[in-house]
C-alpha atoms as a PDB file:
ATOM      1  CA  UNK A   1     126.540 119.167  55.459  1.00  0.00           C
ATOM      2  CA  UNK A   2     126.012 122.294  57.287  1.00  0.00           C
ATOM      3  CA  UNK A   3     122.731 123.788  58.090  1.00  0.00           C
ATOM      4  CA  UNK A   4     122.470 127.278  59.373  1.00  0.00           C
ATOM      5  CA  UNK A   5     118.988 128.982  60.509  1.00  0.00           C
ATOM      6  CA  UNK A   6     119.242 132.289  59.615  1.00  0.00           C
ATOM      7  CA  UNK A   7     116.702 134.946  61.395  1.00  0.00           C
ATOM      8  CA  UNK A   8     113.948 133.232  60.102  1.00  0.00           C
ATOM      9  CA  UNK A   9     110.177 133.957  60.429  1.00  0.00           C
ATOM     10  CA  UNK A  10     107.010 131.860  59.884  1.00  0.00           C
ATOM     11  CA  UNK A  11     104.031 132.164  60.887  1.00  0.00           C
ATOM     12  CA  UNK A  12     100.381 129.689  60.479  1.00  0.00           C
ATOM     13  CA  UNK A  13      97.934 130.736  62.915  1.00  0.00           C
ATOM     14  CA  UNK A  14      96.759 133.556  65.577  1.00  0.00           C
ATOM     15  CA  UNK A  15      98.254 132.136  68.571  1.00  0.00           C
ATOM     16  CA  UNK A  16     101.698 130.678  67.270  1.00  0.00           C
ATOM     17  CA  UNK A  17     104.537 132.596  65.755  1.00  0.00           C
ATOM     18  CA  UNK A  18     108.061 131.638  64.726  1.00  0.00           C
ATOM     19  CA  UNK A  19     110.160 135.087  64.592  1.00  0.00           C
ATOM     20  CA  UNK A  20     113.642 136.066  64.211  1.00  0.00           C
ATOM     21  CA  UNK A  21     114.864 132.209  64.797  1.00  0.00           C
ATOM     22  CA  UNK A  22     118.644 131.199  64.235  1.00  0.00           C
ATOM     23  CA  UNK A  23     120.549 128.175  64.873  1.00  0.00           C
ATOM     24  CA  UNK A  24     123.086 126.251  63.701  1.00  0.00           C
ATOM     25  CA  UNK A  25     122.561 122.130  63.355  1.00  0.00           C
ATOM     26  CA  UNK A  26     126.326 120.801  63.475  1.00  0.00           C
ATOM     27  CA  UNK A  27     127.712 118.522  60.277  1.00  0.00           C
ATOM     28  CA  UNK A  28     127.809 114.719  61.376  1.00  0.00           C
ATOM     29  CA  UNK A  29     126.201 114.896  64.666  1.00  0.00           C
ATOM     30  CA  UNK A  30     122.855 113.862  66.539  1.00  0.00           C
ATOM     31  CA  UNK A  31     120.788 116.175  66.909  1.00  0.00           C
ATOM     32  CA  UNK A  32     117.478 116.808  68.887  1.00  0.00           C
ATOM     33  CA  UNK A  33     114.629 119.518  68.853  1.00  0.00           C
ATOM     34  CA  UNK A  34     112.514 118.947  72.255  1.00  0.00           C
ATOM     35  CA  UNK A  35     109.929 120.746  74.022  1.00  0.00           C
ATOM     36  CA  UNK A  36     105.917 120.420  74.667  1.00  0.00           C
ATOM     37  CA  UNK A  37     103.495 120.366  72.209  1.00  0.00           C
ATOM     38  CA  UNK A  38     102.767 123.135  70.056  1.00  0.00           C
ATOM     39  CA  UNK A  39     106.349 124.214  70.237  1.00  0.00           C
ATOM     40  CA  UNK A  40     107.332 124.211  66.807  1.00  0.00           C
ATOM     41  CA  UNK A  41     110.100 121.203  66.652  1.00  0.00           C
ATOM     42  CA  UNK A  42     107.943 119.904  63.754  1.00  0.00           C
ATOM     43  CA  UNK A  43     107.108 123.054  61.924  1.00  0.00           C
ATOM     44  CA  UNK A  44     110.899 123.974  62.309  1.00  0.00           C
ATOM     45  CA  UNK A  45     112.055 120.778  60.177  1.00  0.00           C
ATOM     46  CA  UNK A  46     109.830 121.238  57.709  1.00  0.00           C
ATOM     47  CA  UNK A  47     111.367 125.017  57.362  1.00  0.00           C
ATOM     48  CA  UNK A  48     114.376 123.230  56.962  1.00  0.00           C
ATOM     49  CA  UNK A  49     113.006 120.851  54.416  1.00  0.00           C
ATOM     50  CA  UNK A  50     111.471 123.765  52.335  1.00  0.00           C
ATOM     51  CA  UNK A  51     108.248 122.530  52.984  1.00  0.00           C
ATOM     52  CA  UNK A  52     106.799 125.466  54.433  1.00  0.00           C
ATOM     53  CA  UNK A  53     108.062 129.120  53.211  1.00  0.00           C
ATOM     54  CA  UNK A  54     109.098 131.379  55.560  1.00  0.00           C
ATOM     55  CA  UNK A  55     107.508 135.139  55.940  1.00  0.00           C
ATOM     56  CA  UNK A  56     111.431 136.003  56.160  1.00  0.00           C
ATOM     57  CA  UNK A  57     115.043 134.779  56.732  1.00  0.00           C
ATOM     58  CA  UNK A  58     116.478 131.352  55.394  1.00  0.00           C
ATOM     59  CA  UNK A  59     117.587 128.160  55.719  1.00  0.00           C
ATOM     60  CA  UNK A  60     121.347 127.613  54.630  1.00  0.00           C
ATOM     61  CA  UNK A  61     122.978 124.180  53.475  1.00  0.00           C
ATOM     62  CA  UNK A  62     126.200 124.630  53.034  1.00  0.00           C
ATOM     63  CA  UNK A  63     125.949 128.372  52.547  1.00  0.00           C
ATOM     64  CA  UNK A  64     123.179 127.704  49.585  1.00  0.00           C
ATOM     65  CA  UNK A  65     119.236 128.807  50.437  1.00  0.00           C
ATOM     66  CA  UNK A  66     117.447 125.852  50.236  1.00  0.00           C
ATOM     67  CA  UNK A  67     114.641 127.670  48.814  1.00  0.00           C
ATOM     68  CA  UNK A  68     116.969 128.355  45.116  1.00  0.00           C
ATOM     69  CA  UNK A  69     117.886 124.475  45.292  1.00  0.00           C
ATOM     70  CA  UNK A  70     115.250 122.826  42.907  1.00  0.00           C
ATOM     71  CA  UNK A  71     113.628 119.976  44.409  1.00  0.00           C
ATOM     72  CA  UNK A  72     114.860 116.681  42.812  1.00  0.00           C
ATOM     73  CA  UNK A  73     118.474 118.403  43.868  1.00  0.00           C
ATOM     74  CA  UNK A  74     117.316 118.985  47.294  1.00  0.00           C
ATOM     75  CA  UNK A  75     115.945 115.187  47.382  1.00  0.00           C
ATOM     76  CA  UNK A  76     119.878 114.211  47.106  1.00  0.00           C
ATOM     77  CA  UNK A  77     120.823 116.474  49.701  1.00  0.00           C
ATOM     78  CA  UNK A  78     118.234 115.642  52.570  1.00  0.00           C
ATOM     79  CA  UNK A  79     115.117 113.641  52.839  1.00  0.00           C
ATOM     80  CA  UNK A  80     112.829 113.459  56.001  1.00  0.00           C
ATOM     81  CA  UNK A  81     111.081 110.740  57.769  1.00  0.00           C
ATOM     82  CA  UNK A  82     107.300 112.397  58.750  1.00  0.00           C
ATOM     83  CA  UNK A  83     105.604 111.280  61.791  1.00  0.00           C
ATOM     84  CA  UNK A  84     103.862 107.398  61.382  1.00  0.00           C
ATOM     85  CA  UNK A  85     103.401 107.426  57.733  1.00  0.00           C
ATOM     86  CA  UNK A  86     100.757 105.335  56.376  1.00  0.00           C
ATOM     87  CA  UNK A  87     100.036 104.091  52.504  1.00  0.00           C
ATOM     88  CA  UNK A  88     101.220 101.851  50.658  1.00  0.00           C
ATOM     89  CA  UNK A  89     100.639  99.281  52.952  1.00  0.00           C
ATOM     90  CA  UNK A  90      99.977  96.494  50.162  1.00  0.00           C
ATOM     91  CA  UNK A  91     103.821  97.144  48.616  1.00  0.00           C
ATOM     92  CA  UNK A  92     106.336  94.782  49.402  1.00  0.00           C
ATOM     93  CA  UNK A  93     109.438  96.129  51.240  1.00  0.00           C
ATOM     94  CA  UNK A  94     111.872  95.973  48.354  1.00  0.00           C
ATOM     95  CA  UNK A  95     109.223  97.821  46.155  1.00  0.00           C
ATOM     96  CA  UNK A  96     108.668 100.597  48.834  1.00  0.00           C
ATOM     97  CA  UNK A  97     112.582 100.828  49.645  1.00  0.00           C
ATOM     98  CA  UNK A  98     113.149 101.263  45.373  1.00  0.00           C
ATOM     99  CA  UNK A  99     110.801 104.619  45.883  1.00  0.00           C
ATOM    100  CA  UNK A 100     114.073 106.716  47.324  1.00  0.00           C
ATOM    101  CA  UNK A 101     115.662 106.247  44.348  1.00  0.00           C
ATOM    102  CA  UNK A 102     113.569 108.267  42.388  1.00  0.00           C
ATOM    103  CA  UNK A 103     115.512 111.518  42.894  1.00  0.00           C
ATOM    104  CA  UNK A 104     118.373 109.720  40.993  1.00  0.00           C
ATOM    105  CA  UNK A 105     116.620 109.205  38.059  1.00  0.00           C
ATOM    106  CA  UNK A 106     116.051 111.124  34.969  1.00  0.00           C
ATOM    107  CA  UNK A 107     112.898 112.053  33.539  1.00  0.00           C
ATOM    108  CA  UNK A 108     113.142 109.280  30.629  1.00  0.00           C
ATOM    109  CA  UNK A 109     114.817 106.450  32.906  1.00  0.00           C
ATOM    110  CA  UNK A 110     112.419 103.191  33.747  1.00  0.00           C
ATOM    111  CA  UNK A 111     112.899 100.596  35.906  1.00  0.00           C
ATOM    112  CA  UNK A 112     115.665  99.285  38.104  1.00  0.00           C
ATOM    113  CA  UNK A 113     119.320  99.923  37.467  1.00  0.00           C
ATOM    114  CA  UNK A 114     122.269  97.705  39.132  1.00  0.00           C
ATOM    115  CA  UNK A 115     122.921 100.774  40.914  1.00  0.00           C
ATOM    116  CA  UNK A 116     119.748 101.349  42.412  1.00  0.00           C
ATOM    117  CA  UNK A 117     119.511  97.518  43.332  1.00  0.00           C
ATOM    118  CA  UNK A 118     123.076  97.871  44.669  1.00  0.00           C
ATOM    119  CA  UNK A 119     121.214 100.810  47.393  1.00  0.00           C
ATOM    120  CA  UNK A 120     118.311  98.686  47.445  1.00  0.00           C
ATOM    121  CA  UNK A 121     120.259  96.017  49.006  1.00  0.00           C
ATOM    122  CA  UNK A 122     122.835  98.181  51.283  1.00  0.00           C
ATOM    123  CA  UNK A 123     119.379  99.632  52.653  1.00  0.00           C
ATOM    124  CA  UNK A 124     117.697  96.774  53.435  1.00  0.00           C
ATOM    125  CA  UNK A 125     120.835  95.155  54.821  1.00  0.00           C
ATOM    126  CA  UNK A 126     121.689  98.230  57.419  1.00  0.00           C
ATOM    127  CA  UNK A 127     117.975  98.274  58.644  1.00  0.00           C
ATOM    128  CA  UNK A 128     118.059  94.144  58.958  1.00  0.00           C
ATOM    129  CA  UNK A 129     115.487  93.864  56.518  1.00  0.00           C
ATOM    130  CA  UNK A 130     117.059  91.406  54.247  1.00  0.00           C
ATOM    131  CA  UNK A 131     114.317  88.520  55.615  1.00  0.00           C
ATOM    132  CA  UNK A 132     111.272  90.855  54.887  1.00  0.00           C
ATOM    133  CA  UNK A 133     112.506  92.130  51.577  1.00  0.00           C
ATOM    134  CA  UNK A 134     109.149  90.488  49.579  1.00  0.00           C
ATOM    135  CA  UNK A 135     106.898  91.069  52.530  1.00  0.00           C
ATOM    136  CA  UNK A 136     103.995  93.505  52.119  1.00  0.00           C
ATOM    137  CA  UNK A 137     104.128  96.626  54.469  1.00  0.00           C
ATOM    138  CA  UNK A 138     100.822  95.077  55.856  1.00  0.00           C
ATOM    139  CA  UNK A 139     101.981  92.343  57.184  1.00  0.00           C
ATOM    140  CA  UNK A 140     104.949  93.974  59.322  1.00  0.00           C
ATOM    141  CA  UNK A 141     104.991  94.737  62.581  1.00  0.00           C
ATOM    142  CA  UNK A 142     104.980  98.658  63.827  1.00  0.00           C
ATOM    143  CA  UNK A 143     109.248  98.386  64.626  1.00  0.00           C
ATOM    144  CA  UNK A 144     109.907  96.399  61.726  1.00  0.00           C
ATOM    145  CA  UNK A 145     106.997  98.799  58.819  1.00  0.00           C
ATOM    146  CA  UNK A 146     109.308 102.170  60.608  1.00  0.00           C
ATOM    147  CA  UNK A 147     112.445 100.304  59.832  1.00  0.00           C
ATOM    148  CA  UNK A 148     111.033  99.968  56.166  1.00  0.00           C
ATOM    149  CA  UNK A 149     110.291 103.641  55.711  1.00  0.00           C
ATOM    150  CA  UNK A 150     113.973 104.355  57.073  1.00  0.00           C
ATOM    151  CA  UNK A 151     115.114 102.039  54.423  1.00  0.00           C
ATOM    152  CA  UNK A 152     113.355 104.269  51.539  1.00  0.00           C
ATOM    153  CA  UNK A 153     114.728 107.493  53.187  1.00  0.00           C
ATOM    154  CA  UNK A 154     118.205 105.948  53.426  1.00  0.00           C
ATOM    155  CA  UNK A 155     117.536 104.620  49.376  1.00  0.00           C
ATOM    156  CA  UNK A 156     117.846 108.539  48.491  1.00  0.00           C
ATOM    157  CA  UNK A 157     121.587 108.691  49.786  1.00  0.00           C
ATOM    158  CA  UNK A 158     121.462 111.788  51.617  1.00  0.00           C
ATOM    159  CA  UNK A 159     123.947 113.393  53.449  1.00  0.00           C
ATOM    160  CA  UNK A 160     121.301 114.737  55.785  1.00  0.00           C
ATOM    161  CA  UNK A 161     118.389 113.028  57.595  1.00  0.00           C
ATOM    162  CA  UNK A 162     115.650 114.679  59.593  1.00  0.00           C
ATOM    163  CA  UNK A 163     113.110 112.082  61.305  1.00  0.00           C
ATOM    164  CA  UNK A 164     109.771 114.036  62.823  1.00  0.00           C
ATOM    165  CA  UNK A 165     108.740 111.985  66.175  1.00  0.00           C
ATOM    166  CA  UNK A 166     110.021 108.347  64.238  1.00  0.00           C
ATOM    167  CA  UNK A 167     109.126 106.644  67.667  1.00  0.00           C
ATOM    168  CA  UNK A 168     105.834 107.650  67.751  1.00  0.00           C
ATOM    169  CA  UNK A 169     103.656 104.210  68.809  1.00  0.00           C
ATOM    170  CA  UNK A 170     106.657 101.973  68.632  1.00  0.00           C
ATOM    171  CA  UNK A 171     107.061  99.914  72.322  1.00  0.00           C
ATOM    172  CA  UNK A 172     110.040 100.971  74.037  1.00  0.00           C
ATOM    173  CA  UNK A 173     111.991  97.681  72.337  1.00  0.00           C
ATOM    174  CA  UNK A 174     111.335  99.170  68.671  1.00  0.00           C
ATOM    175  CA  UNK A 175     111.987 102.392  70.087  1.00  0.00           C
ATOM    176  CA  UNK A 176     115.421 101.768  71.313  1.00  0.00           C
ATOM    177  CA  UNK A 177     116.100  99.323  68.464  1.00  0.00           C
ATOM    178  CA  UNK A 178     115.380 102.244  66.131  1.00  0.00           C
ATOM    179  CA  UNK A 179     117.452 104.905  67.966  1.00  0.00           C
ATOM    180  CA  UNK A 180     120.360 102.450  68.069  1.00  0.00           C
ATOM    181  CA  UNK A 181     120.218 102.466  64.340  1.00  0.00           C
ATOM    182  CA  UNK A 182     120.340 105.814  63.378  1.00  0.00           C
ATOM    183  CA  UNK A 183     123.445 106.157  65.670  1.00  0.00           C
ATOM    184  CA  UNK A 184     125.011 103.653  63.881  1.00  0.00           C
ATOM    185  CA  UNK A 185     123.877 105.766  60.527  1.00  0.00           C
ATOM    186  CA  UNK A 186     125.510 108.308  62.327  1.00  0.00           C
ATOM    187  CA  UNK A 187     128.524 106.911  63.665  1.00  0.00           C
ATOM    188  CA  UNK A 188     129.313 104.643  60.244  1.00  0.00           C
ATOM    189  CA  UNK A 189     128.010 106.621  57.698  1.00  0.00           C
ATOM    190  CA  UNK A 190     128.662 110.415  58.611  1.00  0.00           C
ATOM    191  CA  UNK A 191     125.230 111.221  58.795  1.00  0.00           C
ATOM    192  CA  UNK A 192     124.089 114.817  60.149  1.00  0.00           C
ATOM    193  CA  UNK A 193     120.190 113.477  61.433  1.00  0.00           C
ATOM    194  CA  UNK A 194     118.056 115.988  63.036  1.00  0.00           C
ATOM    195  CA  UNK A 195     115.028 114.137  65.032  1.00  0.00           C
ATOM    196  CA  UNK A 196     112.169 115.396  67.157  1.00  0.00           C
ATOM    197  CA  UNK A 197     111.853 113.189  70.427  1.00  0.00           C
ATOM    198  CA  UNK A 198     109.096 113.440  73.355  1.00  0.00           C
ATOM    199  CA  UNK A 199     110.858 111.042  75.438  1.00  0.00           C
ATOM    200  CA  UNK A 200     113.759 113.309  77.658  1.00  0.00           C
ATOM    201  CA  UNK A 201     115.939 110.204  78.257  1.00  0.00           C
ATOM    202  CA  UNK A 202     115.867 109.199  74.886  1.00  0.00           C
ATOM    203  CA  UNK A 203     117.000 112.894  73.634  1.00  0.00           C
ATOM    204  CA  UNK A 204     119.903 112.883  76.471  1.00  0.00           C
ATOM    205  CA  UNK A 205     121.117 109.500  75.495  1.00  0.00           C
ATOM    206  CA  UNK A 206     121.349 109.810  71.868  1.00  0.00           C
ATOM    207  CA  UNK A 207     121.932 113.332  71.011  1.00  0.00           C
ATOM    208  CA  UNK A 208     124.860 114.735  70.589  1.00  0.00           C
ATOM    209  CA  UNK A 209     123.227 118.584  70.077  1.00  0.00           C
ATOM    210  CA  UNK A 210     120.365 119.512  72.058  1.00  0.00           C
ATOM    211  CA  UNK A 211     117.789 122.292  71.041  1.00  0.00           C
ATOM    212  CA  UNK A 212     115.067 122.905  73.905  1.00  0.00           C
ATOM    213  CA  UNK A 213     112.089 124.834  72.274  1.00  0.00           C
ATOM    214  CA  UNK A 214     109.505 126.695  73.514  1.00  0.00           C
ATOM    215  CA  UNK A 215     106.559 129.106  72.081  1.00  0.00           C
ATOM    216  CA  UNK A 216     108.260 129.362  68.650  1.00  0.00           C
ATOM    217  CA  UNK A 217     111.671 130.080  70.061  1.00  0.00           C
ATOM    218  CA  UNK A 218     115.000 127.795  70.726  1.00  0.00           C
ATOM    219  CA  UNK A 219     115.452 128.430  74.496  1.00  0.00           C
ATOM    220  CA  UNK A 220     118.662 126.799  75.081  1.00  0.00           C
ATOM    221  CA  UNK A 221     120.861 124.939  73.170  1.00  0.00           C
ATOM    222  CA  UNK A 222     124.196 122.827  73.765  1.00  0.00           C
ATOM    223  CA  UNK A 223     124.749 119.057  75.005  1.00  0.00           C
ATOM    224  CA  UNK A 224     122.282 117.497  76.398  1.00  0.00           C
ATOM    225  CA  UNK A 225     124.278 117.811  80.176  1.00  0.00           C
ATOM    226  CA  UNK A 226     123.811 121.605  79.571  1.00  0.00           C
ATOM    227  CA  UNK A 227     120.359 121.744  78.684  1.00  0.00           C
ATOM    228  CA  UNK A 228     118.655 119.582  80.810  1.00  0.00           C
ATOM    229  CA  UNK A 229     118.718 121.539  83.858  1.00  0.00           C
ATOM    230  CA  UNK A 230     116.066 121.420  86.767  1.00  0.00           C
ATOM    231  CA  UNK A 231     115.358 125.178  85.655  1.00  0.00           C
ATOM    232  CA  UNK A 232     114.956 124.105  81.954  1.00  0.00           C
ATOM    233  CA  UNK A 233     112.270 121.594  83.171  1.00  0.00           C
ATOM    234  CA  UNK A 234     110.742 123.247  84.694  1.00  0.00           C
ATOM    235  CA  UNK A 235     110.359 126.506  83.142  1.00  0.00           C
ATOM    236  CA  UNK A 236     109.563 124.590  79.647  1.00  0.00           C
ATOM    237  CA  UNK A 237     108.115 120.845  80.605  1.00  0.00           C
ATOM    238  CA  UNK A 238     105.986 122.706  83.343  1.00  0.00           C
ATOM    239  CA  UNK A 239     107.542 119.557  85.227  1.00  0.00           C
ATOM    240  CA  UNK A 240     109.490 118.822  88.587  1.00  0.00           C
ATOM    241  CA  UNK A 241     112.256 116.400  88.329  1.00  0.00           C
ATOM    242  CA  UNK A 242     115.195 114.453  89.803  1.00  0.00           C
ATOM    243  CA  UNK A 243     118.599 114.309  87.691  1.00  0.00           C
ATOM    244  CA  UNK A 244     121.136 111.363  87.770  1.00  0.00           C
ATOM    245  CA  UNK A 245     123.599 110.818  86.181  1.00  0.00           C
ATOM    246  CA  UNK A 246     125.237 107.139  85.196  1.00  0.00           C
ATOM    247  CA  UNK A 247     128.328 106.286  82.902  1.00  0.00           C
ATOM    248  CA  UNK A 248     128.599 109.602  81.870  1.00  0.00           C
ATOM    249  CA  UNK A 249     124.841 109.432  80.874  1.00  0.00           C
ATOM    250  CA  UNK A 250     121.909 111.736  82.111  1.00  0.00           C
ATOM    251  CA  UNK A 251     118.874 110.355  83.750  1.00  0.00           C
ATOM    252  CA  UNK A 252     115.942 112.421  83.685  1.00  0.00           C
ATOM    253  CA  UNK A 253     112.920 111.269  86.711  1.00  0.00           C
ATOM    254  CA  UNK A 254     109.672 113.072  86.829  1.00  0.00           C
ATOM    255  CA  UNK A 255     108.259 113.995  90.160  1.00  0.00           C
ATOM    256  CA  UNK A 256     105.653 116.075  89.453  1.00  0.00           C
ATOM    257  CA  UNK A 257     104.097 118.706  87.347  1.00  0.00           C
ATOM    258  CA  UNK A 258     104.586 122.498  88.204  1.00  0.00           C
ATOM    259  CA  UNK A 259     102.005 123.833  85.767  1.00  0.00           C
ATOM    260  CA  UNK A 260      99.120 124.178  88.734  1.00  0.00           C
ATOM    261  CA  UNK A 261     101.305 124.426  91.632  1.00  0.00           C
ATOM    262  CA  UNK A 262     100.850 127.557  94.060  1.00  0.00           C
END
């Protein structure tokens, strides 16, 4: 599916602003909002989500405003992974991966259908949880409790996927071992997955769509070759740095920050 940004507005506070923002977020690719703090990669997918209204403009799927698409439809057509969620940590994995199925269900269904337990199981299989299914969430690791929240997103069968900082306090193994799935969601399954990253290698390696933001406003946008730029870095990272590049790949080095020099 196809999501268009359409000159869209939002405002929370005094001293941040979204205004006049369009973009378009390509069907069946990787896709990356980066930039510092503050810049609104977070407040942007959850614009897209419809969890925040807009003061003006809209978000398009497929040509549709998400804001007229009731929200158990909307639950079939994307679901989002928020930064480190927390709860339920005394549910078993199964138990917390049968929770995505709820937008499938109708007001008077109960319990599990072979259907659901058919996703169930094709969830826990592509995020290797099949060993953990009867675990509780407290007794996972940080990798392996993300991979279990994936698992519920993935439950809801979406075409879409948006995933707000998912490698937040994951070491760099569950960090890569996380990344490497969602490309393989990606690559096998079609899906369009819009993340935020911090980490600048991470973005270039992955993505295949690259939106650098800044202030409230998408600054440049295109492969991640054509964003990250020495100029990009250090206009918006307020950061000096060295660029490789490596079988075709991008490596991005820090030197130093720019943000007090003369």
């Amino acid at each position: 599916m196809k999501i268009n940004i359409e000159d869209l507005s939002f405002s929370r506070k005094k001293d941040f602003e979204i205004s006049d923002l369009s973009l378009q977020i390509e069907q069946g690719k990787m896709t990356t909002l980066v930039g510092p703090n503050g810049s609104g990669k977070s407040t942007i997918l959850r614009l897209i989500m419809c969890l925040l209204e807009p003061k003006s403009g809209c978000v398009l799927l497929d040509g549709i405003n998400v804001a007229s698409i009731s929200s158990k439809k909307l639950a079939k057509e994307m679901t989002m992974l928020s930064q480190s969620p927390d709860g339920l940590l005394d549910v078993v994995v199964h138990d917390l991966i049968a929770y995505g199925r709820m937008p499938h269900k109708s007001f008077l269904s109960t319990g599990i259908s072979d259907e659901d337990e058919a996703v169930i199981k094709w969830a826990l299989t592509v995020c290797n949880l099949e060993e953990l299914a009867y675990r509780p969430l407290h007794t996972l690791s940080g990798g392996e409790r993300q991979r279990a929240w994936l698992g519920m997103a993935l439950a809801q069968k979406t075409p879409v996927l948006l995933l707000d900082e998912p490698t937040t306090y994951l070491d760099i193994a569950h960090q890569l071992e996380l990344l490497d799935l969602l490309t393989k969601l990606n690559r096998d399954y079609g899906m369009t997955i819009v993340l935020v990253l911090h980490d600048l290698n991470q973005a270039a390696l992955y993505s295949d769509q690259i939106f650098a933001c800044q202030d409230g406003k998408i600054v440049k946008t295109g492969t991640p070759h054509e964003v990250f730029t020495k100029e990009l870095l250090a206009e918006v990272f307020h950061i000096k740095a060295e660029i490789s590049e490596a079988y075709g790949r991008l490596s991005i080095q820090p030197v130093a920050s720019t943000r007090f020099s003369s």
